[in-house]
N, C-alpha and C. Protein backbone atom coordinates (compact mmCIF):
# COMPACT_ATOMS: atom_id res chain seq x y z
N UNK A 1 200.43 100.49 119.28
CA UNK A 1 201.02 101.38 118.30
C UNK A 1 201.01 100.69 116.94
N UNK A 2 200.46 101.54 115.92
CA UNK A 2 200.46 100.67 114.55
C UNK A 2 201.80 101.16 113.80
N UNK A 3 202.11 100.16 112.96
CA UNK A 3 203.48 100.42 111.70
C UNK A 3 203.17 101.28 111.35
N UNK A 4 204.19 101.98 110.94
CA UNK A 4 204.86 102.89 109.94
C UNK A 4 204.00 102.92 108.99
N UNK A 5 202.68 103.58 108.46
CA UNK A 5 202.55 103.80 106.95
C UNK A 5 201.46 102.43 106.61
N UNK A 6 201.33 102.30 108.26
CA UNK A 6 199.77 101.21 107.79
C UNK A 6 198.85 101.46 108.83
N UNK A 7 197.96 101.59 108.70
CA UNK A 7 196.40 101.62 109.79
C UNK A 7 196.66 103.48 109.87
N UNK A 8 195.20 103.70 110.37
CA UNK A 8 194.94 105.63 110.87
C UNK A 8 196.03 105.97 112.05
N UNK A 9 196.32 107.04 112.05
CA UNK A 9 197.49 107.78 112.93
C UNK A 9 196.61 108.19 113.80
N UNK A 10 196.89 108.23 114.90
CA UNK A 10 196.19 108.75 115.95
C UNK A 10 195.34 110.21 115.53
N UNK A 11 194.27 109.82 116.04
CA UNK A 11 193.20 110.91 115.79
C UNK A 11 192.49 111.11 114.12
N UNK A 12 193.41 109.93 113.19
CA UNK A 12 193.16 110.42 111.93
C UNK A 12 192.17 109.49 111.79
N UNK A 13 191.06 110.28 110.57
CA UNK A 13 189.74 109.51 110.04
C UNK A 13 190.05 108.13 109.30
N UNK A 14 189.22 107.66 109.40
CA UNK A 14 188.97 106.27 108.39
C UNK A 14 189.05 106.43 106.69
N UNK A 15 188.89 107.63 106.80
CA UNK A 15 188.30 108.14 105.41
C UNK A 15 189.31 109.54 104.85
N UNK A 16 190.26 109.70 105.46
CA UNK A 16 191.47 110.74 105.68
C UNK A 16 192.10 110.75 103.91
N UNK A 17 192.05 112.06 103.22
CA UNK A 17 192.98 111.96 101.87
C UNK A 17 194.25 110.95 101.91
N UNK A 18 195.20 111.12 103.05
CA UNK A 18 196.41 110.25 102.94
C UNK A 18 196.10 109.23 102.71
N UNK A 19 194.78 108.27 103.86
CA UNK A 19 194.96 106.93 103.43
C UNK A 19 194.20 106.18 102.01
N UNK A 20 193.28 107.30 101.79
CA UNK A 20 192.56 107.27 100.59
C UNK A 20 193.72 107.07 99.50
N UNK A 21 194.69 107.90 99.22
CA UNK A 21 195.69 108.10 98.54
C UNK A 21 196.61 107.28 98.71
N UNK A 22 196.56 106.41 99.81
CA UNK A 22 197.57 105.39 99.50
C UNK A 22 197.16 104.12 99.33
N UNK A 23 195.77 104.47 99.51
CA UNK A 23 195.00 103.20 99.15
C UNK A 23 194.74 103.21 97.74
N UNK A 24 194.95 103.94 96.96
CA UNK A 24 194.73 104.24 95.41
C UNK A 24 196.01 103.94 95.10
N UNK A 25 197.00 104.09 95.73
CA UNK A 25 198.30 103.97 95.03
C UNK A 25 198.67 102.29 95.07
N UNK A 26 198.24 101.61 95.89
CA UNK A 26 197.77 99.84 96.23
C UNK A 26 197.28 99.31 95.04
N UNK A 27 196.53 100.52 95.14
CA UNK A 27 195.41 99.77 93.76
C UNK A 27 195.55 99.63 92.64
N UNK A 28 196.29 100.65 92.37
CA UNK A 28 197.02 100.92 91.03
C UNK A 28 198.18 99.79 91.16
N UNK A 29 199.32 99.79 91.85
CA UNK A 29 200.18 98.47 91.96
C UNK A 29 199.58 97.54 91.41
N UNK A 30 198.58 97.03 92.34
CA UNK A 30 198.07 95.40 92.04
C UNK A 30 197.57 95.55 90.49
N UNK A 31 196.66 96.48 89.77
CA UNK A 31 196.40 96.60 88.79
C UNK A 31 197.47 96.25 87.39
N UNK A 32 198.63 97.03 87.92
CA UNK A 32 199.60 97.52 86.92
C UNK A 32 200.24 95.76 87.19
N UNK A 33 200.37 95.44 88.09
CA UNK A 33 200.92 93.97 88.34
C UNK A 33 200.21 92.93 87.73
N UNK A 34 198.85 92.67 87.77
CA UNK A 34 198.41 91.83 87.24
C UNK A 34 197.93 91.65 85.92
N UNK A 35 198.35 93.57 85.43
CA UNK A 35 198.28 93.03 83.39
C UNK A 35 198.86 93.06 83.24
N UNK A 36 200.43 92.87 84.02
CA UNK A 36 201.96 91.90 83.57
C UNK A 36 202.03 90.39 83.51
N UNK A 37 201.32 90.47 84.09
CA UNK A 37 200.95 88.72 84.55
C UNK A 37 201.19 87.90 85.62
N UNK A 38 200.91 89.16 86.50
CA UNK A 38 201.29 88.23 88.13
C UNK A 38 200.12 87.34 89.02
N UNK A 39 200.52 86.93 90.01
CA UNK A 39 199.66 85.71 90.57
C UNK A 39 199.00 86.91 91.27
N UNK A 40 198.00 86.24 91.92
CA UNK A 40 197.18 87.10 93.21
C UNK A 40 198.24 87.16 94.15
N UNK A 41 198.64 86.11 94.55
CA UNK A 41 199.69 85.83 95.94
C UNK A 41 200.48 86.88 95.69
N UNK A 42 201.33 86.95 94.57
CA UNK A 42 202.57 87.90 94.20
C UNK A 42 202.29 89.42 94.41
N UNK A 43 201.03 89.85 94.13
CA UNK A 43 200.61 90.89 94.04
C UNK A 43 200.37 90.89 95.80
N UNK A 44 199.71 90.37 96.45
CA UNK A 44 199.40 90.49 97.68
C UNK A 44 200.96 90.65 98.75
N UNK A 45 202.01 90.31 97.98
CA UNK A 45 202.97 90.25 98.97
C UNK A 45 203.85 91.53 98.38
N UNK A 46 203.90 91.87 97.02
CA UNK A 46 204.10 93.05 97.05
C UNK A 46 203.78 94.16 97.45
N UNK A 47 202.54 94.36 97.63
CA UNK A 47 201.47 95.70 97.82
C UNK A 47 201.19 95.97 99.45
N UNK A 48 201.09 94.72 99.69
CA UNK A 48 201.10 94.60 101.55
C UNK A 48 199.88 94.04 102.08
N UNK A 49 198.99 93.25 100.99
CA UNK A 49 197.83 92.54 101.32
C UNK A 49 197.55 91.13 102.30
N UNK A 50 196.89 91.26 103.13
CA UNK A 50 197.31 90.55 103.62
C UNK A 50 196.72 88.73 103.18
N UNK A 51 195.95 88.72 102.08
CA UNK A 51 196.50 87.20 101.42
C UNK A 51 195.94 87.39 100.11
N UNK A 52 196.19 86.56 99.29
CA UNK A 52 195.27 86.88 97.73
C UNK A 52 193.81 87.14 97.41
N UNK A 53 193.27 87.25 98.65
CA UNK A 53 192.16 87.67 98.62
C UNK A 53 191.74 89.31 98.42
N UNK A 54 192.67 89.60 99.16
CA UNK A 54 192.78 91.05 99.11
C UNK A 54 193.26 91.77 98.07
N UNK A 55 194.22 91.28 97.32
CA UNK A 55 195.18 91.59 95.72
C UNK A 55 193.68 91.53 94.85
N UNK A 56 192.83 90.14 95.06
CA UNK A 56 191.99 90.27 94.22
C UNK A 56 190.74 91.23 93.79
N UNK A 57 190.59 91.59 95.48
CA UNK A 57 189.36 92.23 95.69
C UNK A 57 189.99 94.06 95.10
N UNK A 58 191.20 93.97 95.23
CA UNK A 58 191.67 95.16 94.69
C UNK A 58 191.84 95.29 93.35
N UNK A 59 192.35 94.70 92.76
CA UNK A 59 192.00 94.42 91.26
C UNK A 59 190.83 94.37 90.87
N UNK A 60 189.98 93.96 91.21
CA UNK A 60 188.30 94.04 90.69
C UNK A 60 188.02 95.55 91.10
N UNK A 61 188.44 96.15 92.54
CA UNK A 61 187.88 97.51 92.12
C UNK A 61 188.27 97.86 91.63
N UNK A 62 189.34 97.53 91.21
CA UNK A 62 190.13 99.25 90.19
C UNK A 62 189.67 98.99 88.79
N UNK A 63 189.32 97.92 88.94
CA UNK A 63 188.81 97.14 87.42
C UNK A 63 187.31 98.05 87.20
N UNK A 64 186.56 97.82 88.22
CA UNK A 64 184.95 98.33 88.42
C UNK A 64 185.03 100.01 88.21
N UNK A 65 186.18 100.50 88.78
CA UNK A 65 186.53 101.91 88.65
C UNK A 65 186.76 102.31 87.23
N UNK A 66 187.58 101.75 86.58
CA UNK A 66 187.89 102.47 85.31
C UNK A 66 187.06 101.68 84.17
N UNK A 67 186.11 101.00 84.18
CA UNK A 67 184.77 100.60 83.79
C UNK A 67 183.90 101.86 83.79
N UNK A 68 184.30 102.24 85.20
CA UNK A 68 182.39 103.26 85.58
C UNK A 68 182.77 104.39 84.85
N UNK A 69 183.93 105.29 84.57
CA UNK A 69 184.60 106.26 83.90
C UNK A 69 183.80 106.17 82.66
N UNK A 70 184.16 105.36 81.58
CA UNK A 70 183.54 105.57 80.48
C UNK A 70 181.76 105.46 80.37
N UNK A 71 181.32 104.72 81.25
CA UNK A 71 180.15 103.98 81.78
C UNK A 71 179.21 105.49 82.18
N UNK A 72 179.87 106.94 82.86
CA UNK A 72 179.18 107.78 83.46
C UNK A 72 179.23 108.67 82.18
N UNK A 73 180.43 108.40 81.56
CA UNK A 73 180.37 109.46 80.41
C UNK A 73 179.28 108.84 79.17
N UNK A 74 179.08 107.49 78.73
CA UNK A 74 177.93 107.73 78.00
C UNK A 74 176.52 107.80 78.57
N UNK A 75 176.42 107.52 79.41
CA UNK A 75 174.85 107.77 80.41
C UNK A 75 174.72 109.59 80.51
N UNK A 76 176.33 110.18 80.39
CA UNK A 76 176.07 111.70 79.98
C UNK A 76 175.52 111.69 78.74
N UNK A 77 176.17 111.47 78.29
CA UNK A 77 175.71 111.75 76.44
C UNK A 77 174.62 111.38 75.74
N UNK A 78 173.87 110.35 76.89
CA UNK A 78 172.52 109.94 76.56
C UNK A 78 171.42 110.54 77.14
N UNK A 79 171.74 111.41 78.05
CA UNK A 79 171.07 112.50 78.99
C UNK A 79 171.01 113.84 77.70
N UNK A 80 171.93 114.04 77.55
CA UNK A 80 172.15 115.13 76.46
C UNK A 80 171.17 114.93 75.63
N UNK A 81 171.14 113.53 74.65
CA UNK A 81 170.48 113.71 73.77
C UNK A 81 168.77 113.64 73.54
């Protein structure tokens, strides 16, 4: 039996909106945490990672994510022109 509010619920996908969505909401934490100025570790024990490896690797995506945002919008605008 897995915890409360960690791993797929029986029968649920890998890829399920909830855990998608709470995996975005992780991400955002560690994000919002580390342009306060927190450690990896700190972030990993807040968020529920299981060592600073994971805080980090989450921070770089969310980092890579709101990079590609502006990144798709001028590759639009260069299509346009």
């Amino acid at each position: 039996m897995t915890k409360r509010g960690r791993g797929p619920r029986k029968g649920e996908d890998k890829h399920s909106q909830r855990r998608l969505r709470v995996a975005l909401e992780k991400q955002l934490k560690a994000l919002e945490m580390k342009a306060a100025g927190a450690s990896y570790d700190a972030i990993a024990a807040a968020c529920g990672y299981a060592d600073k490896g994971g805080a980090y690797k989450a921070v770089s995506a969310g980092l890579k994510a709101t990079l590609k945002l502006p990144a798709d919008e001028v590759r639009f605008l260069e299509i346009e022109r």
